[in-house]
C-alpha atoms as a PDB file:
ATOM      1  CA  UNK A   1    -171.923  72.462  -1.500  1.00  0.00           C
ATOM      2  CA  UNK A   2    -173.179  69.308   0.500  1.00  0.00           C
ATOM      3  CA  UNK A   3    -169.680  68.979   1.985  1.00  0.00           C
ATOM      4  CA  UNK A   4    -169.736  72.259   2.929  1.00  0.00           C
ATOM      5  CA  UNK A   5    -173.235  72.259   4.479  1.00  0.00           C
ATOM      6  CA  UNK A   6    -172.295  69.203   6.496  1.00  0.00           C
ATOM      7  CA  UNK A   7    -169.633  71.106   7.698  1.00  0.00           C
ATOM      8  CA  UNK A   8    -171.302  73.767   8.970  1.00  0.00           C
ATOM      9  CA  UNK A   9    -173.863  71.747  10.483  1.00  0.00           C
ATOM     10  CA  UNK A  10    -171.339  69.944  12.453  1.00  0.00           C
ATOM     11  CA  UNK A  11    -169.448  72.875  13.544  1.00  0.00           C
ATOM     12  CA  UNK A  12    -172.245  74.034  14.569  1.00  0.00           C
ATOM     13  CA  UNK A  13    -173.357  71.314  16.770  1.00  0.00           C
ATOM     14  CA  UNK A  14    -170.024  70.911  17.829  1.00  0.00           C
ATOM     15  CA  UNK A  15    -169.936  75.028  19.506  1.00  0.00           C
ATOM     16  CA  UNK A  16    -173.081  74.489  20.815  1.00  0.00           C
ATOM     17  CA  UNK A  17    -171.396  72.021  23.586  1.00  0.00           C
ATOM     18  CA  UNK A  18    -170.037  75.655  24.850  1.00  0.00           C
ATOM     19  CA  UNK A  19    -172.845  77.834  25.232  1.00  0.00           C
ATOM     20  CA  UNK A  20    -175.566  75.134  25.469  1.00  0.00           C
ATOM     21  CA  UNK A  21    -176.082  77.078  29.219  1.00  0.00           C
ATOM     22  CA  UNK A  22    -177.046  80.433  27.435  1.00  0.00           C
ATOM     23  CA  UNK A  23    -179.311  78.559  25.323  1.00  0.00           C
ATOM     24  CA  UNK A  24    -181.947  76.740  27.504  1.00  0.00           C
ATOM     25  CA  UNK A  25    -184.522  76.048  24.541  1.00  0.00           C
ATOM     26  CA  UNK A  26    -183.140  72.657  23.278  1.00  0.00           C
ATOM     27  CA  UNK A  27    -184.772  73.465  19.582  1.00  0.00           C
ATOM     28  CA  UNK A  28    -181.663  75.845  19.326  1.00  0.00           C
ATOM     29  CA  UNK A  29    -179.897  72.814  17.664  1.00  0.00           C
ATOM     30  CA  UNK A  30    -182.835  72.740  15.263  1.00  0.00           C
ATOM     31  CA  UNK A  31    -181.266  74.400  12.267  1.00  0.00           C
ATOM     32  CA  UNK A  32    -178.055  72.980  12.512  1.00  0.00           C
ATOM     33  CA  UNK A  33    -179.851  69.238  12.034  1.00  0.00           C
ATOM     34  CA  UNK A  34    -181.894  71.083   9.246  1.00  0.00           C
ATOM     35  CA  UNK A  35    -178.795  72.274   7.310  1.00  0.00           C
ATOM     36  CA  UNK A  36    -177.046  68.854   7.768  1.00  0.00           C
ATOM     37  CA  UNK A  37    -180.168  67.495   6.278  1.00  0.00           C
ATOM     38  CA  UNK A  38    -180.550  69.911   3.621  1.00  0.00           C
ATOM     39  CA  UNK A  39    -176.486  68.911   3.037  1.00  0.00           C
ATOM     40  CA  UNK A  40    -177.599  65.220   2.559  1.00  0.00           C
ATOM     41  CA  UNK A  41    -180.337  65.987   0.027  1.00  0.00           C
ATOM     42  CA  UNK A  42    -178.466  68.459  -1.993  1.00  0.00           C
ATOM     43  CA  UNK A  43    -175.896  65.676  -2.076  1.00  0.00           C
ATOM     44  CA  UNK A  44    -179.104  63.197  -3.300  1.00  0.00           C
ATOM     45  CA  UNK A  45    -180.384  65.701  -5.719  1.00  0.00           C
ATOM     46  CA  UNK A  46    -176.631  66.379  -7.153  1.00  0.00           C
ATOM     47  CA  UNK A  47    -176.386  63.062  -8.117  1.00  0.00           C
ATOM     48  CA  UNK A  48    -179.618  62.775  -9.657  1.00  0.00           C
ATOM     49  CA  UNK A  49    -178.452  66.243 -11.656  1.00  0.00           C
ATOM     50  CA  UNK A  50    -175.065  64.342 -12.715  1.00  0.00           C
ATOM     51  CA  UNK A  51    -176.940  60.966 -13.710  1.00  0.00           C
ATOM     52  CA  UNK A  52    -179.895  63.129 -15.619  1.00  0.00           C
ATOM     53  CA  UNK A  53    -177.025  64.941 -17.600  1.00  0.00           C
ATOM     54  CA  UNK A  54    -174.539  62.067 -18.336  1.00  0.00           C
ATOM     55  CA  UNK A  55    -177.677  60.378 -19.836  1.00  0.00           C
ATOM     56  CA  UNK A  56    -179.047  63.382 -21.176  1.00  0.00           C
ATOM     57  CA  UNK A  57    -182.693  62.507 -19.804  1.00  0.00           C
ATOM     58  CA  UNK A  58    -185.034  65.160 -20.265  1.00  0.00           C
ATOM     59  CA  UNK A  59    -187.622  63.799 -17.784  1.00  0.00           C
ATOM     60  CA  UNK A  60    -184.750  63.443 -14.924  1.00  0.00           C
ATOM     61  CA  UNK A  61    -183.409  67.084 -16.035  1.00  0.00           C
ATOM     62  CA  UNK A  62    -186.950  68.280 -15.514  1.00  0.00           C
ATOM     63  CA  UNK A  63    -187.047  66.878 -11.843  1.00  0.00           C
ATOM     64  CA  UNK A  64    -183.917  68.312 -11.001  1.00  0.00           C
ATOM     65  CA  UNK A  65    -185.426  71.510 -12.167  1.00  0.00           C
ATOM     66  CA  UNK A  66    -188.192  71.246 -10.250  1.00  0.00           C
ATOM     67  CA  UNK A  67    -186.437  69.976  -7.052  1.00  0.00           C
ATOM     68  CA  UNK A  68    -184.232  73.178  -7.194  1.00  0.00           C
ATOM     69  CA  UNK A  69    -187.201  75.212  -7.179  1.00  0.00           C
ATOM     70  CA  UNK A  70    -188.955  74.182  -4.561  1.00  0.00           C
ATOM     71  CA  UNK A  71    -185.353  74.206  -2.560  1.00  0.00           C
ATOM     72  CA  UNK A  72    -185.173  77.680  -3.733  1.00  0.00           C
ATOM     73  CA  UNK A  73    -188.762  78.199  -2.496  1.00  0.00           C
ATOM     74  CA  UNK A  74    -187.857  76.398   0.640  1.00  0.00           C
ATOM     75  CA  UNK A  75    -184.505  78.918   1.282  1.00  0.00           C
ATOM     76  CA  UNK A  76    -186.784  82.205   0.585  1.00  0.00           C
ATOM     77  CA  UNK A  77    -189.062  80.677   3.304  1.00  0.00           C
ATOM     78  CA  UNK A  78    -186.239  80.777   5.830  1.00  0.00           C
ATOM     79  CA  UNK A  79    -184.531  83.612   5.123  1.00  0.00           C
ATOM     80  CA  UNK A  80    -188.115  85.352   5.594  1.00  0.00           C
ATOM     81  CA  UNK A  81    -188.808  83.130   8.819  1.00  0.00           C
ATOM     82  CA  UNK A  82    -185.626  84.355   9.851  1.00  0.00           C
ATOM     83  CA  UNK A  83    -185.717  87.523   9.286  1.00  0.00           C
ATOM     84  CA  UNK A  84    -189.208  87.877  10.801  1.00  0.00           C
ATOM     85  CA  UNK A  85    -188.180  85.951  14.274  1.00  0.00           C
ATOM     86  CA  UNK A  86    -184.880  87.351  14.595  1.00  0.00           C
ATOM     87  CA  UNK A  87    -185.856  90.164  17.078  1.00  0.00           C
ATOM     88  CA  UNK A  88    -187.760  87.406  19.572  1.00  0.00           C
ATOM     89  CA  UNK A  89    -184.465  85.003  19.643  1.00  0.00           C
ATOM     90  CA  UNK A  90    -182.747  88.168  20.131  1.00  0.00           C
ATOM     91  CA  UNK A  91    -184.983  88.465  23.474  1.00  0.00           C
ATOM     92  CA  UNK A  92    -185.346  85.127  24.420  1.00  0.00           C
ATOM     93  CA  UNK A  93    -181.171  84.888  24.334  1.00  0.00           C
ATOM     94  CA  UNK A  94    -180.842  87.992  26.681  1.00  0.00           C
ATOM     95  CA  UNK A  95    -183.378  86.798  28.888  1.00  0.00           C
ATOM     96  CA  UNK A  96    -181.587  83.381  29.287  1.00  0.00           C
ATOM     97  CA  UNK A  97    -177.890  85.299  29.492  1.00  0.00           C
ATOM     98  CA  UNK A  98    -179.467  87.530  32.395  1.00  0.00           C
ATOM     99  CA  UNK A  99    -180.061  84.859  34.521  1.00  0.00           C
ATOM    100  CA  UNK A 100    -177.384  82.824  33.911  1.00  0.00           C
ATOM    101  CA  UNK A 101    -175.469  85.823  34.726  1.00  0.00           C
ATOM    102  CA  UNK A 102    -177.208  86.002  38.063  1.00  0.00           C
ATOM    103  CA  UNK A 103    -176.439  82.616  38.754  1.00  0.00           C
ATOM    104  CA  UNK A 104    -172.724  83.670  38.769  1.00  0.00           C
ATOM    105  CA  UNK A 105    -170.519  83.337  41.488  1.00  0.00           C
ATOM    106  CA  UNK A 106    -167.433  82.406  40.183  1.00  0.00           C
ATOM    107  CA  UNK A 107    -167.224  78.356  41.282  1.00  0.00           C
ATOM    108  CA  UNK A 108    -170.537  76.785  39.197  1.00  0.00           C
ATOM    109  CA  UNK A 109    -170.357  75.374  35.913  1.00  0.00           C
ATOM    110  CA  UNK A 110    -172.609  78.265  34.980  1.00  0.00           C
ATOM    111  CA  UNK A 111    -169.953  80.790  35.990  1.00  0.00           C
ATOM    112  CA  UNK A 112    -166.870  78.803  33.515  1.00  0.00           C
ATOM    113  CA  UNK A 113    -169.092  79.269  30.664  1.00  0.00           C
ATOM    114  CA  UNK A 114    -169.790  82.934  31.215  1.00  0.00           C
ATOM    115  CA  UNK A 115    -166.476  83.524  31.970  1.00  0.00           C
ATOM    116  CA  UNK A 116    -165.445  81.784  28.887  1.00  0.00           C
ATOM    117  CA  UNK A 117    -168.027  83.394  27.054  1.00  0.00           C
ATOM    118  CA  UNK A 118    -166.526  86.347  27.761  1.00  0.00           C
ATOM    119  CA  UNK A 119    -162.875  85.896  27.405  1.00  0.00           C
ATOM    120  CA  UNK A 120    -163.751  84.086  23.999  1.00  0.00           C
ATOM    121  CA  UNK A 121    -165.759  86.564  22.662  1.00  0.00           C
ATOM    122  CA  UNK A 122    -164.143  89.750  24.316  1.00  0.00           C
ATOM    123  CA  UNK A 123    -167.228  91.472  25.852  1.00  0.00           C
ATOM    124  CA  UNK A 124    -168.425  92.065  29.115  1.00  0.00           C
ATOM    125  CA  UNK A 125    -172.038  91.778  30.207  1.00  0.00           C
ATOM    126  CA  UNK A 126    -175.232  90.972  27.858  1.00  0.00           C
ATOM    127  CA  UNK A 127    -174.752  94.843  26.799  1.00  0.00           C
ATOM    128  CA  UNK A 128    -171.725  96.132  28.617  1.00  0.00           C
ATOM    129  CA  UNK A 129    -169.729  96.185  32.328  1.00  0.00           C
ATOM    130  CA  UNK A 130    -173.045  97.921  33.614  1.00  0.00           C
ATOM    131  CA  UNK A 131    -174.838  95.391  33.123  1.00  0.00           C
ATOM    132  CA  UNK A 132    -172.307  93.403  36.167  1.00  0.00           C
ATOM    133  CA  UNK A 133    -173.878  95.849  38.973  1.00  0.00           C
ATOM    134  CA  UNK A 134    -177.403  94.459  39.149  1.00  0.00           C
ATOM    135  CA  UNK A 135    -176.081  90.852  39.888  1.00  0.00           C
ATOM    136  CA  UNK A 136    -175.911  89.034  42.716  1.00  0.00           C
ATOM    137  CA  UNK A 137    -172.374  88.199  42.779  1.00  0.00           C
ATOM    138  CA  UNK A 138    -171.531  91.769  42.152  1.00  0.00           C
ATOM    139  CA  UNK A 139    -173.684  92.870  45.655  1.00  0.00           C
ATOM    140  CA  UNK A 140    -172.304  89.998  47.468  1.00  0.00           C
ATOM    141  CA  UNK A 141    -168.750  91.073  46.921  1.00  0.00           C
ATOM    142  CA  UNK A 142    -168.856  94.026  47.721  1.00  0.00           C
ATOM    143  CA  UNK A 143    -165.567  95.491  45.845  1.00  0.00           C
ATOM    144  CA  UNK A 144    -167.357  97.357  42.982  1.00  0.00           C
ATOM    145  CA  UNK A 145    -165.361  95.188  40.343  1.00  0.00           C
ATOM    146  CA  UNK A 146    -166.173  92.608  37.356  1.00  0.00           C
ATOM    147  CA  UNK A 147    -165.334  89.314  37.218  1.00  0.00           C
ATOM    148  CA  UNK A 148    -161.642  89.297  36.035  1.00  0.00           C
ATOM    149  CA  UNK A 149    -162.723  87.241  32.626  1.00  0.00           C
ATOM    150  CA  UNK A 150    -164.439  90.674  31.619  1.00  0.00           C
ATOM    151  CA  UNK A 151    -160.618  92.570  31.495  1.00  0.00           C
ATOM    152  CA  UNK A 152    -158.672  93.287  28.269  1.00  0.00           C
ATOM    153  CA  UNK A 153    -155.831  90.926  26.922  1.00  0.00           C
ATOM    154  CA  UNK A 154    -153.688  93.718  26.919  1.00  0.00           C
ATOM    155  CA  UNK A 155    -154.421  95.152  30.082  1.00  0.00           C
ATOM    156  CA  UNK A 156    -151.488  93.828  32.506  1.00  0.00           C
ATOM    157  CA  UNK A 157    -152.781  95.054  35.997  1.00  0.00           C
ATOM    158  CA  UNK A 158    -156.745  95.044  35.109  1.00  0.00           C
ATOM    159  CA  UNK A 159    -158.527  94.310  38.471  1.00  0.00           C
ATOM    160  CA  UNK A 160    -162.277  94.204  37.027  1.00  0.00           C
ATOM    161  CA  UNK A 161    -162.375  97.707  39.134  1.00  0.00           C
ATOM    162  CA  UNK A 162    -165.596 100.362  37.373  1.00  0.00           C
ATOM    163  CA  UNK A 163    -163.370 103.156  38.240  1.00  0.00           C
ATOM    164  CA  UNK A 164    -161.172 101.847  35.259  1.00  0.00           C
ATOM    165  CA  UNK A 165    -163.495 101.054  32.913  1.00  0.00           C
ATOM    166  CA  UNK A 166    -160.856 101.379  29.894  1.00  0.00           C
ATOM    167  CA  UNK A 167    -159.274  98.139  31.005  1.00  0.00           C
ATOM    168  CA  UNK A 168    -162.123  96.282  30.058  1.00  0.00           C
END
């Protein structure tokens, strides 16, 4: 499980490196250090379990116990946290995509990521193609169309054009 956690941790950190321009709060990295931490105690703790057991210690056996409980305590806590704060990340991420999305013009390092953002995650917009028309970039142009990273795979001929809003 420690493995595993460290994993994640990592990967996480690691993906971060891509949208780290949606995400302007640097904290955002926060619970992946937290889970690679947790991963190094649990690894701690296991071994404490395994030694307890092999010598059949009732006063280590009762530690572990009462380790895993308060790490079961501690994993209620953030699934609550969590699931309490999940609606202001939600808003503090769309915020931050909005105006890196007005910041587009398709040259700036701000414009790659969106444009890989979308390609990567096949979407179009914070919400949707509509959401294109209020930016800058789309006014400046002047051609009614998308960036071309907001078309389909599939679509051969897609031109970012609203009046063919099934291509992307």
């Amino acid at each position: 499980a420690a493995a595993g956690l460290s994993y994640v941790g990592a990967y996480v950190i690691n993906t971060y490196k891509s949208y780290d321009n949606f995400l302007q709060d640097k904290y955002a990295l926060l619970p992946a250090v937290i889970i690679i931490c947790v991963a190094v105690v649990m690894f701690i703790i296991g071994l404490i379990g395994c030694c307890a057991t092999f010598r059949e210690s009732r006063v280590g056996l009762g530690l572990f116990l009462a380790i895993i409980l308060v790490i079961f305590i501690a994993e209620v806590s953030a699934f609550v946290l969590g699931f309490v704060y999940r609606e202001k990340v939600k808003a503090d991420v769309q915020v931050t995509m909005h105006s890196v999305f007005e910041k587009y013009d398709g040259k700036n390092p701000e414009s790659a990521v969106v444009d890989y953002l979308q390609e990567r995650l096949h979407c179009c917009g914070v919400k949707n193609y509509s959401d294109w028309t209020t930016t800058q970039w789309f006014n400046s142009t002047g051609n009614n169309s998308v960036p071309q990273s907001c078309c389909q795979q599939e679509a051969k001929n897609c031109t970012g054009h609203l009046d063919q809003p099934q291509e992307l």
